[in-house]
Structures are given as C-alpha cells and as structure tokens.
Protein backbone atom coordinates (compact mmCIF):
# COMPACT_ATOMS: atom_id res chain seq x y z
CA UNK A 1 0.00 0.00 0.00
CA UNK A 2 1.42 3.68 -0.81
CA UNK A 3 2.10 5.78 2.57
CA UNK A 4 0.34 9.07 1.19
CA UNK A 5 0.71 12.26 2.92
CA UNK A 6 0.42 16.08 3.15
CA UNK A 7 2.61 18.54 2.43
CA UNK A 8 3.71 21.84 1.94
CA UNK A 9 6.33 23.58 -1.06
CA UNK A 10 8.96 25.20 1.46
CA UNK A 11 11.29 25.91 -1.91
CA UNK A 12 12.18 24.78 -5.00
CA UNK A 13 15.69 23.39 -5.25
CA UNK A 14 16.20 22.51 -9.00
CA UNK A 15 14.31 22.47 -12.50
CA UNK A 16 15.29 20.30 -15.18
CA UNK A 17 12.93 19.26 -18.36
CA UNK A 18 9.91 17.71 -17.00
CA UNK A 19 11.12 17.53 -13.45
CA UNK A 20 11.30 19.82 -10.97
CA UNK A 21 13.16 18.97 -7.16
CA UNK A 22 11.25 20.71 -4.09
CA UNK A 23 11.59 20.65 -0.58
CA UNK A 24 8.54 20.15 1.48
CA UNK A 25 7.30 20.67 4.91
CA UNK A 26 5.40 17.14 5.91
CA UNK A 27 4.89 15.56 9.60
CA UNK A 28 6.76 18.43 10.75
CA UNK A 29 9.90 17.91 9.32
CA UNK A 30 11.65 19.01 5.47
CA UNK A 31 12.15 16.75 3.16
CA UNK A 32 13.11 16.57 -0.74
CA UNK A 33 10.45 15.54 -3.49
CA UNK A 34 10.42 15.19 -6.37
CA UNK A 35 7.86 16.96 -9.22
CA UNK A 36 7.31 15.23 -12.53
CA UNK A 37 5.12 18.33 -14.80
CA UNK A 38 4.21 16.00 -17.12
CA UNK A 39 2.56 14.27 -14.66
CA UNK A 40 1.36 16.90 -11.98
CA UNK A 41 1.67 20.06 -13.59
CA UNK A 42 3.85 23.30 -12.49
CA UNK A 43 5.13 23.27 -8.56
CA UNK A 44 5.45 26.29 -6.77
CA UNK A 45 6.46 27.73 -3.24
CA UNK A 46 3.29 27.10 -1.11
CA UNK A 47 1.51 24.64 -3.00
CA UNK A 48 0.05 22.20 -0.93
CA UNK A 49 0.98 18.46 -2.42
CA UNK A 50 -0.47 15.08 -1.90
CA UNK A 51 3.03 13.27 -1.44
CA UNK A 52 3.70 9.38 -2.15
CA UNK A 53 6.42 9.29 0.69
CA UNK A 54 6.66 5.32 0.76
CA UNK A 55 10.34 4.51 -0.27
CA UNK A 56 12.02 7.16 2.09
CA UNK A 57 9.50 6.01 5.38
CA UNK A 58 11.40 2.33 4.27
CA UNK A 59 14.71 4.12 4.06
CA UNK A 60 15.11 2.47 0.23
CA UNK A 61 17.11 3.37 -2.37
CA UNK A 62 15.51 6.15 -4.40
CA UNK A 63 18.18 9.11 -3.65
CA UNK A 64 15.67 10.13 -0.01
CA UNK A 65 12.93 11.52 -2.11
CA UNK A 66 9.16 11.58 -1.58
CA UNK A 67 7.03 12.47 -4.80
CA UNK A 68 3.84 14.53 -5.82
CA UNK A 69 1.19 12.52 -6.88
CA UNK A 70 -1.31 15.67 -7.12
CA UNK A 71 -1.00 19.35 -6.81
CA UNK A 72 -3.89 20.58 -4.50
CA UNK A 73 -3.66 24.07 -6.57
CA UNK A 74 -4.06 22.39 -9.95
CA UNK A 75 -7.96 21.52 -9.74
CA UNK A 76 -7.79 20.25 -13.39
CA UNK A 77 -4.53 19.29 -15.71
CA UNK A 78 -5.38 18.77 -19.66
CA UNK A 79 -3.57 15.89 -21.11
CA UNK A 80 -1.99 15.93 -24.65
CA UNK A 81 -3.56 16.53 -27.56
CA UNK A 82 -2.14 14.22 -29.58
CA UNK A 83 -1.49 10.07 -29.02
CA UNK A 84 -3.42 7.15 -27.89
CA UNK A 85 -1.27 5.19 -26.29
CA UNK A 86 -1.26 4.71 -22.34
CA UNK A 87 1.97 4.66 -20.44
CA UNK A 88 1.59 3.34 -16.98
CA UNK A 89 -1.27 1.88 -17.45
CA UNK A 90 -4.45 1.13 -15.66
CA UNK A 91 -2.63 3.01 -12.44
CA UNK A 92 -3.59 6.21 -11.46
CA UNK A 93 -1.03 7.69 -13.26
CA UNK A 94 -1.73 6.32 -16.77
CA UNK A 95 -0.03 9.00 -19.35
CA UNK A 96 -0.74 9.62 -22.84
CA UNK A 97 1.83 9.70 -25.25
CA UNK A 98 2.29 9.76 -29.17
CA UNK A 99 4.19 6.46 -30.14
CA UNK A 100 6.60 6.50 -32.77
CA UNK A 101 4.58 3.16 -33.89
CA UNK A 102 0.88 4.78 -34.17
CA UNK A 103 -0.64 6.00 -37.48
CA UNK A 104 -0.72 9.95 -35.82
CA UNK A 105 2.86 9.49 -35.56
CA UNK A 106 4.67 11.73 -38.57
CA UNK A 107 6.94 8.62 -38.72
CA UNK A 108 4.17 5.58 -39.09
CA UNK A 109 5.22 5.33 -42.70
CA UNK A 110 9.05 4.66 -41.80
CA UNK A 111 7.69 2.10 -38.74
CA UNK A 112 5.75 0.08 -40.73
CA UNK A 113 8.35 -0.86 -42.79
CA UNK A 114 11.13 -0.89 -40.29
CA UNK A 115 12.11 -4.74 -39.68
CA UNK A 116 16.28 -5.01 -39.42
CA UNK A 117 18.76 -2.87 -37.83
CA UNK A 118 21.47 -3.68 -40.73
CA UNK A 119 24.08 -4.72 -38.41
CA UNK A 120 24.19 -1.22 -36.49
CA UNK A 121 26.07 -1.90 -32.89
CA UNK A 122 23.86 -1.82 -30.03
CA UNK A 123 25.78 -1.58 -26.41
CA UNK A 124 23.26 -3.13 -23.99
CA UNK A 125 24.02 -2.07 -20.45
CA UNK A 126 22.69 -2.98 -16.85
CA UNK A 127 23.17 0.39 -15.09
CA UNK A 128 22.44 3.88 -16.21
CA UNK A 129 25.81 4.73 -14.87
CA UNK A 130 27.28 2.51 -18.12
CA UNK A 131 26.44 5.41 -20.38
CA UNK A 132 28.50 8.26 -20.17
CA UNK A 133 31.71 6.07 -21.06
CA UNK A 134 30.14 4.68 -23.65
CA UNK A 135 29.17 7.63 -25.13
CA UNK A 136 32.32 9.42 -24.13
CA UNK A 137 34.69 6.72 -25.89
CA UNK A 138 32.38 6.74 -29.02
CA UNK A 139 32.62 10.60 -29.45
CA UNK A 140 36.43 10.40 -28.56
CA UNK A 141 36.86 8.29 -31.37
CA UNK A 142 34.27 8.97 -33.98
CA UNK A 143 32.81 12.91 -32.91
CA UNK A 144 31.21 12.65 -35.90
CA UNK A 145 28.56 9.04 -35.21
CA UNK A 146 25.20 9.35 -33.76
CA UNK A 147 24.98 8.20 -30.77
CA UNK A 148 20.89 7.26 -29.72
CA UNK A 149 20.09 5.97 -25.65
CA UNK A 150 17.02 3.67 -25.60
CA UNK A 151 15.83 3.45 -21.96
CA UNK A 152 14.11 0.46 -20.50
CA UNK A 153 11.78 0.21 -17.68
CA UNK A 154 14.01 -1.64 -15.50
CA UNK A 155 15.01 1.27 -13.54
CA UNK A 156 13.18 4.74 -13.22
CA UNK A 157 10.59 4.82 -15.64
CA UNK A 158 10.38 8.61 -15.82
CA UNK A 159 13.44 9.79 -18.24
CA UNK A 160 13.35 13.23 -16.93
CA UNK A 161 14.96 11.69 -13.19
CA UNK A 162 17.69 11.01 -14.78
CA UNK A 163 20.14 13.76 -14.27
CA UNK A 164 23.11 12.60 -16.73
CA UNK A 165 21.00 12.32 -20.38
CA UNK A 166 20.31 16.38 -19.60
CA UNK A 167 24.52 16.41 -19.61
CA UNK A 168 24.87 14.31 -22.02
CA UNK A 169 22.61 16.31 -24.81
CA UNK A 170 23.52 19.20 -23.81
CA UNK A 171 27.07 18.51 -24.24
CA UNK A 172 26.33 16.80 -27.79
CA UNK A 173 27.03 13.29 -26.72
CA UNK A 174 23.71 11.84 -27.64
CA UNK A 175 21.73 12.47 -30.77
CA UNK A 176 18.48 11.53 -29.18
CA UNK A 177 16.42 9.33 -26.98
CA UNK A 178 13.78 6.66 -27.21
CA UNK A 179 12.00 5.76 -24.05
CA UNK A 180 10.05 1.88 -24.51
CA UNK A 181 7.49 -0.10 -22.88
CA UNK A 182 6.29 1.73 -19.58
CA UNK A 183 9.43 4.39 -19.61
CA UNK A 184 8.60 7.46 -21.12
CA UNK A 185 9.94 11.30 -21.53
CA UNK A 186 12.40 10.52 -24.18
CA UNK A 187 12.71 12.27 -27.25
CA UNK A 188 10.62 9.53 -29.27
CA UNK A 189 7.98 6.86 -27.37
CA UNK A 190 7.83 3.30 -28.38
CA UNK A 191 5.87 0.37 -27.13
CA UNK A 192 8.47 -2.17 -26.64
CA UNK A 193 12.22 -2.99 -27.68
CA UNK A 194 11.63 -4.04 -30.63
CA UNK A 195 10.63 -0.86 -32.07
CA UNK A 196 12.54 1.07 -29.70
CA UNK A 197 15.71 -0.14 -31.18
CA UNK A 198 14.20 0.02 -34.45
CA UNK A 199 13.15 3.90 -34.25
CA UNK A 200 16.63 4.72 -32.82
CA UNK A 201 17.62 2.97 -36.26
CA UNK A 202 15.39 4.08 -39.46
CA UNK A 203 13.71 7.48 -37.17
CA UNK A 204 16.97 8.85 -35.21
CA UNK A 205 19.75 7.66 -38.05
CA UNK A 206 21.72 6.17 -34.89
CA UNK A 207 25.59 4.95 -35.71
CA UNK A 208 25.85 3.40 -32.43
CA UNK A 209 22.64 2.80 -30.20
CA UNK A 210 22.88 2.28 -26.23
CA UNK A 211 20.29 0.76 -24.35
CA UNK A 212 20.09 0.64 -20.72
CA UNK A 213 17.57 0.91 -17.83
CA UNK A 214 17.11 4.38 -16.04
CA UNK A 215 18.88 5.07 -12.50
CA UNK A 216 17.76 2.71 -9.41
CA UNK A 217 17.70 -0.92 -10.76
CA UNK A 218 16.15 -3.17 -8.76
CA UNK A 219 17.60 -6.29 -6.89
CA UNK A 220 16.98 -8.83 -4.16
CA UNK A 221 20.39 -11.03 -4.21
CA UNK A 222 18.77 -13.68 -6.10
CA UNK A 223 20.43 -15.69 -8.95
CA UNK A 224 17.02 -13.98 -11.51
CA UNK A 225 15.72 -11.41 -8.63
CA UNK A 226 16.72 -8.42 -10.15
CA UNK A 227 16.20 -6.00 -13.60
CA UNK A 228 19.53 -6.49 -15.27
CA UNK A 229 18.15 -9.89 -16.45
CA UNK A 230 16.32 -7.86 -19.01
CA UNK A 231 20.02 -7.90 -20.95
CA UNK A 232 20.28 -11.06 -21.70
CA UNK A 233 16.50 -10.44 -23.49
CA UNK A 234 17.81 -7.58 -25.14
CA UNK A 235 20.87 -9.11 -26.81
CA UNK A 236 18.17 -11.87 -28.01
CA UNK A 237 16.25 -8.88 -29.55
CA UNK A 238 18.92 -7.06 -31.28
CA UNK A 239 20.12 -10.69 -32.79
CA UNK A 240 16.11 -10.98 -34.32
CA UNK A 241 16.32 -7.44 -35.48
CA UNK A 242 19.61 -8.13 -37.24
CA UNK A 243 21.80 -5.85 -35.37
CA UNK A 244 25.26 -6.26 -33.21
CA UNK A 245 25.07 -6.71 -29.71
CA UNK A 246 27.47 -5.76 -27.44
CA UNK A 247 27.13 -6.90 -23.77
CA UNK A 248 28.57 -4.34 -20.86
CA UNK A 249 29.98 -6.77 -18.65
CA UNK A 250 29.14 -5.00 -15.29
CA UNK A 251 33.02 -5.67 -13.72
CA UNK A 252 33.95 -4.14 -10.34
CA UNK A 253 36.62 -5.17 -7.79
CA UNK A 254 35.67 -2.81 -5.43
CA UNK A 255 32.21 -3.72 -4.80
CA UNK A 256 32.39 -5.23 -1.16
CA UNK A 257 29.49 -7.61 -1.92
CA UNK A 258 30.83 -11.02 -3.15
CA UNK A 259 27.90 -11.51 -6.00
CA UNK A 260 29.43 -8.23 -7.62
CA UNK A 261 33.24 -8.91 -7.49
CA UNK A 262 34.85 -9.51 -10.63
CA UNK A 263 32.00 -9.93 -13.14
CA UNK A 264 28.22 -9.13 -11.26
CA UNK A 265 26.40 -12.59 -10.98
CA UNK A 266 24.20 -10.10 -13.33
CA UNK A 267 25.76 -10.54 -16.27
CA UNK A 268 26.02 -13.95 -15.53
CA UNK A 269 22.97 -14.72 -15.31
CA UNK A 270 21.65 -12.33 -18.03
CA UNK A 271 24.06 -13.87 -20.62
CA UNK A 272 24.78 -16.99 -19.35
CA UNK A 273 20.71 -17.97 -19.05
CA UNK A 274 18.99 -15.50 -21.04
CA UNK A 275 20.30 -14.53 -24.01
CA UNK A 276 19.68 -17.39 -26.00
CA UNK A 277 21.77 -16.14 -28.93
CA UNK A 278 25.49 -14.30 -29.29
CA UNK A 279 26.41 -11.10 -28.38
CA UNK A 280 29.95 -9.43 -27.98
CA UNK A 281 31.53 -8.97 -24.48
CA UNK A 282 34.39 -6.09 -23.80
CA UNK A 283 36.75 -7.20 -21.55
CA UNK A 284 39.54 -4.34 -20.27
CA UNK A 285 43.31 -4.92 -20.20
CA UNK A 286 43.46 -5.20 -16.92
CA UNK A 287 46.28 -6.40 -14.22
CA UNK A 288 46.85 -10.24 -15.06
CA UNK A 289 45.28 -11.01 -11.98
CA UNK A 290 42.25 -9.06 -12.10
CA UNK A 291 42.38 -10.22 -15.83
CA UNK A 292 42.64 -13.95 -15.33
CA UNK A 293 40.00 -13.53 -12.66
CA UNK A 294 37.10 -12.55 -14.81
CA UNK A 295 38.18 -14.98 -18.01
CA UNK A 296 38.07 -17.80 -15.37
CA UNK A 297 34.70 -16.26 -14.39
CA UNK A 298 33.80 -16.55 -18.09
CA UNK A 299 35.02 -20.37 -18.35
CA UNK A 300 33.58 -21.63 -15.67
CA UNK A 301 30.34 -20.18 -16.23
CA UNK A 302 30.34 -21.33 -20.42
CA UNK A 303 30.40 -17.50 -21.51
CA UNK A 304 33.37 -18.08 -23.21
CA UNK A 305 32.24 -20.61 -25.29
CA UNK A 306 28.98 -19.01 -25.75
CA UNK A 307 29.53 -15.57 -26.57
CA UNK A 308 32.93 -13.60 -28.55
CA UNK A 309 34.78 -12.10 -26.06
CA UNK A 310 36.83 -9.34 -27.40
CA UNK A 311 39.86 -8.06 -25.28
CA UNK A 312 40.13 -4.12 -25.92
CA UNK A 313 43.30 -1.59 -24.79
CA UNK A 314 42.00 0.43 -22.39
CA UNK A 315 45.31 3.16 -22.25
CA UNK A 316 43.01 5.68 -24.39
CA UNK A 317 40.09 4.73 -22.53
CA UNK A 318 41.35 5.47 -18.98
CA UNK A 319 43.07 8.71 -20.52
CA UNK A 320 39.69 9.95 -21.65
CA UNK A 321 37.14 9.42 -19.12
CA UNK A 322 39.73 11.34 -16.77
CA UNK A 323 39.46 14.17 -19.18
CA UNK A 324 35.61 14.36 -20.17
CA UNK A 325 33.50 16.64 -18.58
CA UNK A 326 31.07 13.88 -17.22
CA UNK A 327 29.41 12.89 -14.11
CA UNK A 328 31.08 9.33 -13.74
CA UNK A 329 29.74 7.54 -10.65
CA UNK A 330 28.23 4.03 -9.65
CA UNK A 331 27.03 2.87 -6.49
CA UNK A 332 28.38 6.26 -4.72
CA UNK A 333 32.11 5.47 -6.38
CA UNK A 334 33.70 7.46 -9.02
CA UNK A 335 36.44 6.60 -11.52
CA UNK A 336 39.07 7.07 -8.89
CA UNK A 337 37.64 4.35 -6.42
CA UNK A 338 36.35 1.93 -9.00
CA UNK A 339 38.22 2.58 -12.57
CA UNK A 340 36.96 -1.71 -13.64
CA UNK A 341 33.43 -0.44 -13.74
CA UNK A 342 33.78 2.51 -16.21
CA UNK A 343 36.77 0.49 -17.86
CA UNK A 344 34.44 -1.81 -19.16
CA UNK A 345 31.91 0.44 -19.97
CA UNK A 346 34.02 2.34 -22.10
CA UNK A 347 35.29 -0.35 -24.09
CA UNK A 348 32.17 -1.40 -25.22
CA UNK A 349 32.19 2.13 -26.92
CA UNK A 350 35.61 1.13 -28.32
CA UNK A 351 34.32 -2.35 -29.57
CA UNK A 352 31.01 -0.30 -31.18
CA UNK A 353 32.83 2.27 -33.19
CA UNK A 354 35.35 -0.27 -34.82
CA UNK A 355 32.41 -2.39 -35.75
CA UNK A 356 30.04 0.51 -36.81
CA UNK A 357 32.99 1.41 -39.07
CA UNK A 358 32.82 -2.17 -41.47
CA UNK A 359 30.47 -4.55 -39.68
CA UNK A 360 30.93 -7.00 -41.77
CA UNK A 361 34.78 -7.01 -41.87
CA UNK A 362 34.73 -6.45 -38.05
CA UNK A 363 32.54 -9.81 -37.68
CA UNK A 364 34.35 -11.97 -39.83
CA UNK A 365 37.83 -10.89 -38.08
CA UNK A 366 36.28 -12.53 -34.73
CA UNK A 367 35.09 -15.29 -36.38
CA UNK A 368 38.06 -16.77 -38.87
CA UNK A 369 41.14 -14.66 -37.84
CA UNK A 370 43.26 -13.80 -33.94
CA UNK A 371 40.17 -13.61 -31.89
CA UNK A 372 39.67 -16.70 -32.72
CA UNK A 373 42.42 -18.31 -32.01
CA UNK A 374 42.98 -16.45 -28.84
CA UNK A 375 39.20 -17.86 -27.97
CA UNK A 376 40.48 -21.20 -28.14
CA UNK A 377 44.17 -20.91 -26.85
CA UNK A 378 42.71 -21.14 -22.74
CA UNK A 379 42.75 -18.84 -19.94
CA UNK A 380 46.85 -18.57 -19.82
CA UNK A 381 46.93 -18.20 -23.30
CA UNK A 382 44.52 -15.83 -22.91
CA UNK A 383 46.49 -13.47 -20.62
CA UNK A 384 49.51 -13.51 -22.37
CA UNK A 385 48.14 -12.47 -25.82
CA UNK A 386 48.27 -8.77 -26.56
CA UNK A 387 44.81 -7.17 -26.55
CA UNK A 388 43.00 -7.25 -29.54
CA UNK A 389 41.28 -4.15 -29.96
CA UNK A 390 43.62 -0.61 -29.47
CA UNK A 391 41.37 2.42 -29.67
C-alpha cells in the first residue's frame, strides 16, 4: 500500500525538463520531493501536495525523495492533444503519449516498414551509470557518429529523473532518446524494444545505439531477482532485429558484496541464461590477476564458449574518461575508487565504433582470424596475448 501524505512547497531546489526537485514541509519535518510536470503540472512555493512518501518512510534506495502525486492548486490538468497510447497503465497515473509506432505518428510510414537494424552496434548495459563512457569513448573516437540511448523500464521509468541524459545532450554526446514499454519522456515513445531499437535505427539515423535501464535498478540477491536480467533479453532482440550486440559486462573489484566482485552474478545470469543467442563482451586490459580472474569467471560459467569475447586496450580509454566533462559515478564510487566499472563500460564504446565502421569485416575478423584463435588458446593463453582491440 502507498504511505500518502500532506505537504507543503517550502522551496524549490532545481528544475530540469519535466522535473522539478522541491523541498517540502510534511509531519513536521523538510524533506526533498520530487515533481514530474508532465505528470502533476507546475510546482510552486506554497503549493500544498499530496506526497507518495513510501520509499524514504522504508529508508530504500531512491536518492531520499518523496514524490507529488497531485497538486492541491491544480484543480484540473489537460492531457496531450495528440497520441493514444497509455503509459503506466491502468494506475492512477496512466499518461498519454504519441508512439513512434501509431498512425498519428509523422513517422508511421518509416515504422511500418522498419524490420532489421542492418548490423548497427547496439551496447546493452545494466546500469544507467554505463552510459556516459560509452558515449564518451564513441565521441572520442568517432565525434562525428550518432549516438541514440534507448531506456528500458528496469530502472526509473520517468526519463526526466535522470540527471546525466540532460549532460549528455547538452554537451552533444547523444543524438536523441527513445523511451520503450512503460518508460517514457524521451525524445521519441515506443511500445516495446523491438521498435525502440528500431526507431533509434530508421527514425533517429543512430551509428551506435545504447540501451540501458534508467537510474535505481532493482535487486533482491537472487540468482534472476533483479532488472539487469532484461540484458540477456535484449541481446536476443537485437540478434532478431539483425543488429550487433554488445554486452557491458558489469566488472567491479571494489564492490564489497561477493555476487558483484569480478564480473556481477548479473551478467552472468543475463548472458549466461537469457540470451539465448550471441552477443559481444568487452573485456579491459586489466592487471593479469584481475584479468585472469574474470576470463576464469567466463570459463567456468560457459560464456566463453557461448559468446565472442573481445579483449580491448584500455590506455586511451582510462586517458579519456579522466578528461571528459562527465558525471562518472556508480554505487556512490567514481572513476578514482572503482576505474573496472567505467573500464568496461568504455570499451564497449571502443568495440562499437570499430564495428560501426565495417560490420561485416569487423565480424568476420572474430570469427576466422586472432580472436579466434585467442578464444580457443585457454585462460593462460589468454592473458599472455596482446589485446585485440587498441582504440
């Protein structure tokens, strides 16, 4: 049940697009909340608010905010004029929105007859922290590709929480952005994956597409209890569509918690039980040990003989996520306390600009020439082999 209560606008803190972050007077104490106009309509000092105040009274993970389910000022909202499909639906917050799919849609004509990505890289993440190096090594090394974010529903489902896609467009990292299934704000709407990935293809003219929840997955410590599963489905889709998958391994040796060290049981599970088909996995040059850790991770769990894993230089890639000018942070560490993490974030980027270059060349390299042989050569030979992608 939702712990609902009462309270008052005290000052407004921040404004983004379609979000604004208040502070509030409730139960005699101040608190943060957060606004969504799309959903409530404008906020200002004074307003009385009906709050939803349920994940901060259980102390959960949602950055200690309550939010406003209804303005007591606003008496009556009007919804959009245009669209007629339902976003959250059958809840009291049910939103309209204008799909890229529907017949009203200016782009029907190019949906209709959308059905392969043509072997355009997609980089499929499991936290929205993954994106900024991603984006940040593909604009390093090709300023001139489109980059497009899909966002799932596996974390936030509003886009506008998110605080780095604002950074990221405004610093021209990111062409545009497709929110699917129940997530919405993004620049285009789409009703599941499939066209999600395909409108960032044929309707945003995307080089290299990224797809990744919003901030706050959700776990339980569960071998399938948690979001990032959706991955593994996600590489399955982009294999149907015709595209490239490449698979963020999510790779940390600073995480105290045991399921997270060396390669999350995440991406374990995600790629080692639910992606039914291939996909690409970045690894980072990394110290041997560290190195041989997560290829023995890799073995032992059939990834390697499942999936091409394709060792990448990470020199440039350290060098420029120290330089860019972007929020870099997971789990309350930056790229100081946990370099692995954004490591192997940015050489997915890496892996997606050589093969958005010549797909075709790229693919058949991995399957007939080194990689392949390094694939086969075993964990030692592994390590000692020189990596085989320098950005």
């Amino acid at each position: 049940m939702i712990r609902v209560r009462e309270g008052t606008v005290i000052a407004i803190l921040a404004k983004r697009t379609g979000i604004t972050e208040i502070q509030v007077e409730v139960d005699g104490s101040q608190d943060k909340a957060i606004s969504y106009d799309y959903l409530t309509g404008n906020v200002a000092v004074g307003d009385k608010v009906i709050l939803n105040t349920t994940a901060v009274a259980k102390n959960l993970g949602t950055g200690g905010y309550h939010y406003v389910m209804a303005n007591l000022r606003e008496k009556c909202l009007e919804g959009a004029v245009e669209g007629h499909i339902m976003k959250l639906r059958y809840t009291p917050c049910q939103v309209q929105v204008l799909a890229v799919e529907e017949d009203a849609s200016p782009y029907a004509p190019l949906m209709r007859d959308a059905v392969s990505l043509q072997k355009v890289p997609v980089v499929i993440g499991t936290l929205h922290s993954m994106l900024a190096p991603v984006a940040a090594m593909v604009r390093a090394l090709a300023p001139g590709m489109k980059v497009v974010y899909v966002m799932t529903g596996g974390g936030a489902l509003p886009l506008y929480f998110s605080r780095l896609v604002p950074c990221l467009r405004a610093q021209g990292y990111l062409e545009r952005t497709v929110t699917c299934g129940d997530a919405f704000g993004g620049d285009l709407e789409a009703v599941n994956i499939y066209t999600g990935l395909l409108a960032a293809k044929v309707v945003a003219g995307a080089d290299v597409i990224v797809v990744s929840m919003g901030p706050g997955i959700v776990g339980t410590g569960s071998p399938f209890g948690h979001t990032a599963v959706e991955q593994g489905e996600i590489v399955n889709a982009v294999n149907i569509l015709e595209g490239l998958p490449i698979a963020i391994p999510r790779i940390s040796f600073a995480d105290p918690r045991q399921r997270h060290y060396g390669i999350s049981h995440h991406t374990l599970i995600a790629l080692g039980k639910i992606a039914l088909t291939p996909c690409l996995i970045p690894i980072p040059r990394l110290v041997p040990a560290k190195e041989y850790y997560l290829l023995r991770q890799l073995d032992e769990t059939g990834l390697l003989r499942k999936h091409r894993v394709v060792r990448v230089d990470t020199d440039r890639v350290l060098e420029t996520l120290k330089n860019c000018a972007l929020p870099l942070e997971t789990m309350g560490r930056g790229l100081a306390e946990d370099p692995d993490f954004f490591l192997a974030a940015g050489a997915a980027g890496v892996v997606a600009v050589a093969a958005s270059r010549q797909p075709e060349a790229f693919l058949e390299s991995l399957a007939i020439g080194r990689e392949r042989e390094v694939l086969h050569c075993g964990l030692e030979g592994i390590i000692r082999k020189e990596p085989l992608l320098h950005p």
